[in-house]
Protein backbone atom coordinates (compact mmCIF):
# COMPACT_ATOMS: atom_id res chain seq x y z
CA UNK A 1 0.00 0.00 0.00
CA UNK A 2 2.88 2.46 0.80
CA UNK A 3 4.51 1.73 -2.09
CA UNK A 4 1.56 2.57 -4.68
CA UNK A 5 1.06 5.58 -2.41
CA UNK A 6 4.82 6.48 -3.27
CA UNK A 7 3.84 5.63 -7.05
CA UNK A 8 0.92 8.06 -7.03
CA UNK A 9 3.02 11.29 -5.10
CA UNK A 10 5.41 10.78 -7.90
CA UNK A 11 3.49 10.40 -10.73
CA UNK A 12 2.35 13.75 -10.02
CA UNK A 13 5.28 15.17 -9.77
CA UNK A 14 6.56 13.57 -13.32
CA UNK A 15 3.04 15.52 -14.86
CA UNK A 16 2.75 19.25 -13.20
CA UNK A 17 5.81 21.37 -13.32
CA UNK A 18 4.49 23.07 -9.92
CA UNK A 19 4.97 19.95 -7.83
CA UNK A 20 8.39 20.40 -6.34
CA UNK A 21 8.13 17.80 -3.23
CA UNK A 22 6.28 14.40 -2.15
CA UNK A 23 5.55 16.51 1.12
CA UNK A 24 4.00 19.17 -1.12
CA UNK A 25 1.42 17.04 -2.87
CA UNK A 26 0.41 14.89 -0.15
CA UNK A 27 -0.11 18.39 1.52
CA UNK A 28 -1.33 20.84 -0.67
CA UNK A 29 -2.82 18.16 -3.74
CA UNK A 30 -7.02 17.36 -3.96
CA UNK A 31 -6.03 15.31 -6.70
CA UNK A 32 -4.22 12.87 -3.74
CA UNK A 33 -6.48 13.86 -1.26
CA UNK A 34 -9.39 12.70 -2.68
CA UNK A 35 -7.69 9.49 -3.92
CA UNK A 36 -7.24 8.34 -0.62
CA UNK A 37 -11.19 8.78 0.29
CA UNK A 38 -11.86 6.67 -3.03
CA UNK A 39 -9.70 4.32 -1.96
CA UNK A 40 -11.47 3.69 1.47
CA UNK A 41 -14.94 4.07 -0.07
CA UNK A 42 -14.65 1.86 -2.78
CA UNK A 43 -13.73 -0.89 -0.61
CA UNK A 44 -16.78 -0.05 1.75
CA UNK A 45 -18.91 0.02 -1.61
CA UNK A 46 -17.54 -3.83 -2.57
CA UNK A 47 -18.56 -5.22 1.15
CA UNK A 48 -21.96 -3.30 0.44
CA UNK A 49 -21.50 -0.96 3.22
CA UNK A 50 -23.21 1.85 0.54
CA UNK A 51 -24.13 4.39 2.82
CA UNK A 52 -21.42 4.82 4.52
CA UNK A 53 -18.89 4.55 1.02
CA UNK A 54 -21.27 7.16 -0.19
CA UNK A 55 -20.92 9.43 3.47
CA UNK A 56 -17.37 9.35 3.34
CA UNK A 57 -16.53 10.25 -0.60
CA UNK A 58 -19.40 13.44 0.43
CA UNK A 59 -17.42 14.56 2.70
CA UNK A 60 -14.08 14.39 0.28
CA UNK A 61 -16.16 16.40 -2.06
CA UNK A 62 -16.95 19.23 0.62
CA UNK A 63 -12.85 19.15 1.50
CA UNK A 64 -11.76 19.35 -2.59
CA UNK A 65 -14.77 20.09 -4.73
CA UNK A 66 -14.28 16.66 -6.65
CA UNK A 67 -17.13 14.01 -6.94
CA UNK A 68 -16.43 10.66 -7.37
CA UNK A 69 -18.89 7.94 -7.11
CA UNK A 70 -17.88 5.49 -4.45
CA UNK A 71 -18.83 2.87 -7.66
CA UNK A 72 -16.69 4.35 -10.06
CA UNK A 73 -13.61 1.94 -11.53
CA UNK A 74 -10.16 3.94 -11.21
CA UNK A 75 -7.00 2.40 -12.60
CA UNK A 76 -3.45 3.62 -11.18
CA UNK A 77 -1.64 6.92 -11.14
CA UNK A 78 -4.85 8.78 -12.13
CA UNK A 79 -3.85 12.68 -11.72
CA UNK A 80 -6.72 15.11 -11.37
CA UNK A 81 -4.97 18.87 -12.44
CA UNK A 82 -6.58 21.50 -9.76
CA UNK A 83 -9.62 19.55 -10.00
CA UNK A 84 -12.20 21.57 -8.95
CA UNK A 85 -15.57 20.57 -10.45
CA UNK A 86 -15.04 17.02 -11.89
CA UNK A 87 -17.48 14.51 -11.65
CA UNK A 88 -17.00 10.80 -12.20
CA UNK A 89 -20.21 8.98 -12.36
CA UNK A 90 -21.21 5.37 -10.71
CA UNK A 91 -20.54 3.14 -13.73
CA UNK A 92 -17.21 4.91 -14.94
CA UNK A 93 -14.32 3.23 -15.69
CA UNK A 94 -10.85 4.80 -15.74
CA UNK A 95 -7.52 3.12 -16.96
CA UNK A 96 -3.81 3.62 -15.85
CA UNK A 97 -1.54 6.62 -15.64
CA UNK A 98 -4.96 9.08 -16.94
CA UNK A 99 -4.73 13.16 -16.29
CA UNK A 100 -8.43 15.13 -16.56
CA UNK A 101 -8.09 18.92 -15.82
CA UNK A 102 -10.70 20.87 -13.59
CA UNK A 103 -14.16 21.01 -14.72
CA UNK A 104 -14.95 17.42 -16.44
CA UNK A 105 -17.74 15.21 -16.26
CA UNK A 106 -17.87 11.36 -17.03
CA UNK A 107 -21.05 11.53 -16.91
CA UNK A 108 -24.50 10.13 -18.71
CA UNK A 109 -26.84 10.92 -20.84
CA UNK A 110 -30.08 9.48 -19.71
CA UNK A 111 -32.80 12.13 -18.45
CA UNK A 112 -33.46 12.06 -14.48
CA UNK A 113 -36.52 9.87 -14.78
CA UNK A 114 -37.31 6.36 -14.91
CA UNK A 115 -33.98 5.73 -12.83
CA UNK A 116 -35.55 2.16 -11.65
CA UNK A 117 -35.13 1.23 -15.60
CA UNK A 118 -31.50 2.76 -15.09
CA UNK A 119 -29.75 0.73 -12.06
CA UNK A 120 -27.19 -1.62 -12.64
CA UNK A 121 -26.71 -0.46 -16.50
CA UNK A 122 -23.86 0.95 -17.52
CA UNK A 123 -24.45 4.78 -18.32
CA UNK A 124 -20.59 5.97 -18.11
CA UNK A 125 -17.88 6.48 -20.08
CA UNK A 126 -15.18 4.08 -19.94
CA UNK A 127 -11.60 6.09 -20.42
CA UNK A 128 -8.37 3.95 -22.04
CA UNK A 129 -4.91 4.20 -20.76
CA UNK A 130 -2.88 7.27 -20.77
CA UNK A 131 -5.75 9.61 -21.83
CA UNK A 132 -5.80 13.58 -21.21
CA UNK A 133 -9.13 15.06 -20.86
CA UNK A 134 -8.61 18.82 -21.35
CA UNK A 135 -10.61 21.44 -18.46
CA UNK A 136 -14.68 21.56 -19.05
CA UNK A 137 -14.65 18.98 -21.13
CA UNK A 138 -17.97 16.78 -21.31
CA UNK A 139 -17.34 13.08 -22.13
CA UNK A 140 -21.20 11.71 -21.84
CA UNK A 141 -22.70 7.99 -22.44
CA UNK A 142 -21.43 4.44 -22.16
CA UNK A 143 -18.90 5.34 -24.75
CA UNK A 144 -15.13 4.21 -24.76
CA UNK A 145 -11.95 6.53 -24.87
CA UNK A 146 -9.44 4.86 -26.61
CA UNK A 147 -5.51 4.53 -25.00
CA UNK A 148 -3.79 7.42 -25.47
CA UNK A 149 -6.07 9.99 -27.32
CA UNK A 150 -6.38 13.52 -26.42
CA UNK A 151 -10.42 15.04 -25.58
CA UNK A 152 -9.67 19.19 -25.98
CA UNK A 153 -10.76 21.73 -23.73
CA UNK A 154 -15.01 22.17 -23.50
CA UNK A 155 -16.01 19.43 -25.60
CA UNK A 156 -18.70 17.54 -25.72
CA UNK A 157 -17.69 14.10 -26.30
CA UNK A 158 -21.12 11.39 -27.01
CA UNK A 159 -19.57 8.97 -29.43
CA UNK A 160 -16.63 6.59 -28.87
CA UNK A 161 -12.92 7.93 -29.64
CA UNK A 162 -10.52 5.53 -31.26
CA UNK A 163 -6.65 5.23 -29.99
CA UNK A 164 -4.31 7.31 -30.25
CA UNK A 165 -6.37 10.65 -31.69
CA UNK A 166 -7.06 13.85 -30.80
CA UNK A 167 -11.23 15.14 -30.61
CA UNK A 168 -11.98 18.75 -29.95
CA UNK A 169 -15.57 20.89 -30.78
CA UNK A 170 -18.93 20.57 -29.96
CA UNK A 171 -19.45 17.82 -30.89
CA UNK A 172 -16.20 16.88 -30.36
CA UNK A 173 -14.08 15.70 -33.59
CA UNK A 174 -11.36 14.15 -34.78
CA UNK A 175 -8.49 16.57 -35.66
CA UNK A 176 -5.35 14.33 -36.45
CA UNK A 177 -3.78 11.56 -34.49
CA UNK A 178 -2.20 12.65 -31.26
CA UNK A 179 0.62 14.35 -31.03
CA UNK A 180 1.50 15.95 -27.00
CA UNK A 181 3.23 18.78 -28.42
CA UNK A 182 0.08 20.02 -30.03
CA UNK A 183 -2.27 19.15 -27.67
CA UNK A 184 -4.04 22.21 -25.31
CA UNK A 185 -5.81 20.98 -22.38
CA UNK A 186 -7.21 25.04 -22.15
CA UNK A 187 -8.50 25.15 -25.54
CA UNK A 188 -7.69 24.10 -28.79
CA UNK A 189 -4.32 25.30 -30.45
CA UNK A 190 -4.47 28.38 -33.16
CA UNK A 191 -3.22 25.97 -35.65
CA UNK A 192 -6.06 23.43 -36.80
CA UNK A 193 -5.47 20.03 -38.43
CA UNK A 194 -9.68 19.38 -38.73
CA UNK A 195 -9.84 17.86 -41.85
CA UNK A 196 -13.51 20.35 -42.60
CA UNK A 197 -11.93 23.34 -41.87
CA UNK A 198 -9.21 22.84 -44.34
CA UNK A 199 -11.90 21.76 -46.98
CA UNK A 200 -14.33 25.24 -46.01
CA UNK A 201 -10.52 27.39 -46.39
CA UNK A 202 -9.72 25.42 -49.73
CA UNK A 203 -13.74 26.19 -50.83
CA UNK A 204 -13.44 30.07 -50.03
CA UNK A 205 -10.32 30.15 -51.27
CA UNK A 206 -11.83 28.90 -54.90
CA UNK A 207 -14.40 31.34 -54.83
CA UNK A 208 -12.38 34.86 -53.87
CA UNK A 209 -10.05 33.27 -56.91
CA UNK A 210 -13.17 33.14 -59.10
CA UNK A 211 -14.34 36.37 -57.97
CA UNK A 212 -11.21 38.18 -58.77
CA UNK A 213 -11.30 36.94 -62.50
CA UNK A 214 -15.11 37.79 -63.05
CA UNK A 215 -14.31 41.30 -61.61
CA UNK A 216 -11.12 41.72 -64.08
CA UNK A 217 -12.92 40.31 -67.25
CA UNK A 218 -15.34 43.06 -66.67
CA UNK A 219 -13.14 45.91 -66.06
CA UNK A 220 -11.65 44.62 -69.39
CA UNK A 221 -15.25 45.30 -71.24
């Protein structure tokens, strides 16, 4: 147990630049903090001890404004940047070595009535290995994240994303395979590889080209 406590401190430190010390992110981290309530309610949730699983990850909400359902599947060395305002839902599933930024939901899509016809189904999304889910971002439905990929900042993710690729918009897209260098969990970068952008550019390109000639052919007349 130590030992994947000492995994977790430092896997944090490998991902945010601002970390400096183990001390400082078992001190100052929600991200760990919060981990650590998961870790003790998710056990109480498996022995069916539901209240009290669900008690206990409340009060880690109140302490670090993150909910995570006591339910929820979390892999190792998940890193949750600031955090505030993420929201894991019951029947999530979350792989290894994953960082979301503040602000996401893994949530689902059903409406808020009927929820007899919704119990033990699975309504949440089920995130890959090594994923980044940029800040606001929406990823909604029993859908699957594929290892690696890249969701951009504020989108609204319903449909499943392959390996290795980067989705951004609303709805989300695919803009190119992934590439870190590229990829901006605050917003999408300035220079855009989506494949319908370039095709609209090409288009209005085309037509100021076509414009120019008509207007010179009848300055010639």
């Amino acid at each position: 147990m130590f030992k994947k406590l000492i995994e977790e401190i430092d896997s944090i430190i490998e991902r945010d630049p601002a970390a400096r010390s183990r001390l400082g992110v078992v001190m100052l981290y929600p991200s760990f903090h919060i981990l650590i309530f998961y870790k003790l309610s998710s056990f109480l949730w498996k022995i069916n001890l539901k209240f009290l699983s669900r008690f206990i990850m409340q009060t880690g909400r109140f302490l670090t404004g993150i909910e995570i359902h006591p339910g929820a599947k979390i892999g190792d060395r998940l890193f949750m940047d600031h955090g505030f305002g993420i929201v894991i839902g019951e029947t999530a599933k979350i792989g290894d070595d994953v960082t979301i930024y503040q602000g996401v939901t893994l949530g689902g899509v059903m409406p808020s009535i009927h929820s007899d016809n919704q119990r033990n189904q699975k309504r949440h999304p089920t995130i890959g290995n090594n994923v980044i889910i940029g800040s606001g971002a929406q990823v909604l439905g029993p859908i699957k994240i594929g290892d690696s990929s890249r969701i951009g900042a504020n989108s609204v993710v319903t449909k499943d994303v392959p390996k290795n690729v980067t989705v951004a918009g609303v709805p989300a897209r695919e803009f190119g395979q992934t590439i870190d260098r590229n990829f901006q969990a605050y917003a999408v970068s300035g220079t855009s590889n989506d494949p319908t952008e370039k095709k609209l550019s090409s288009l209005l390109k085309k037509i100021n080209d076509l414009e120019m000639k008509l207007t010179s052919k009848n300055k010639k007349k």
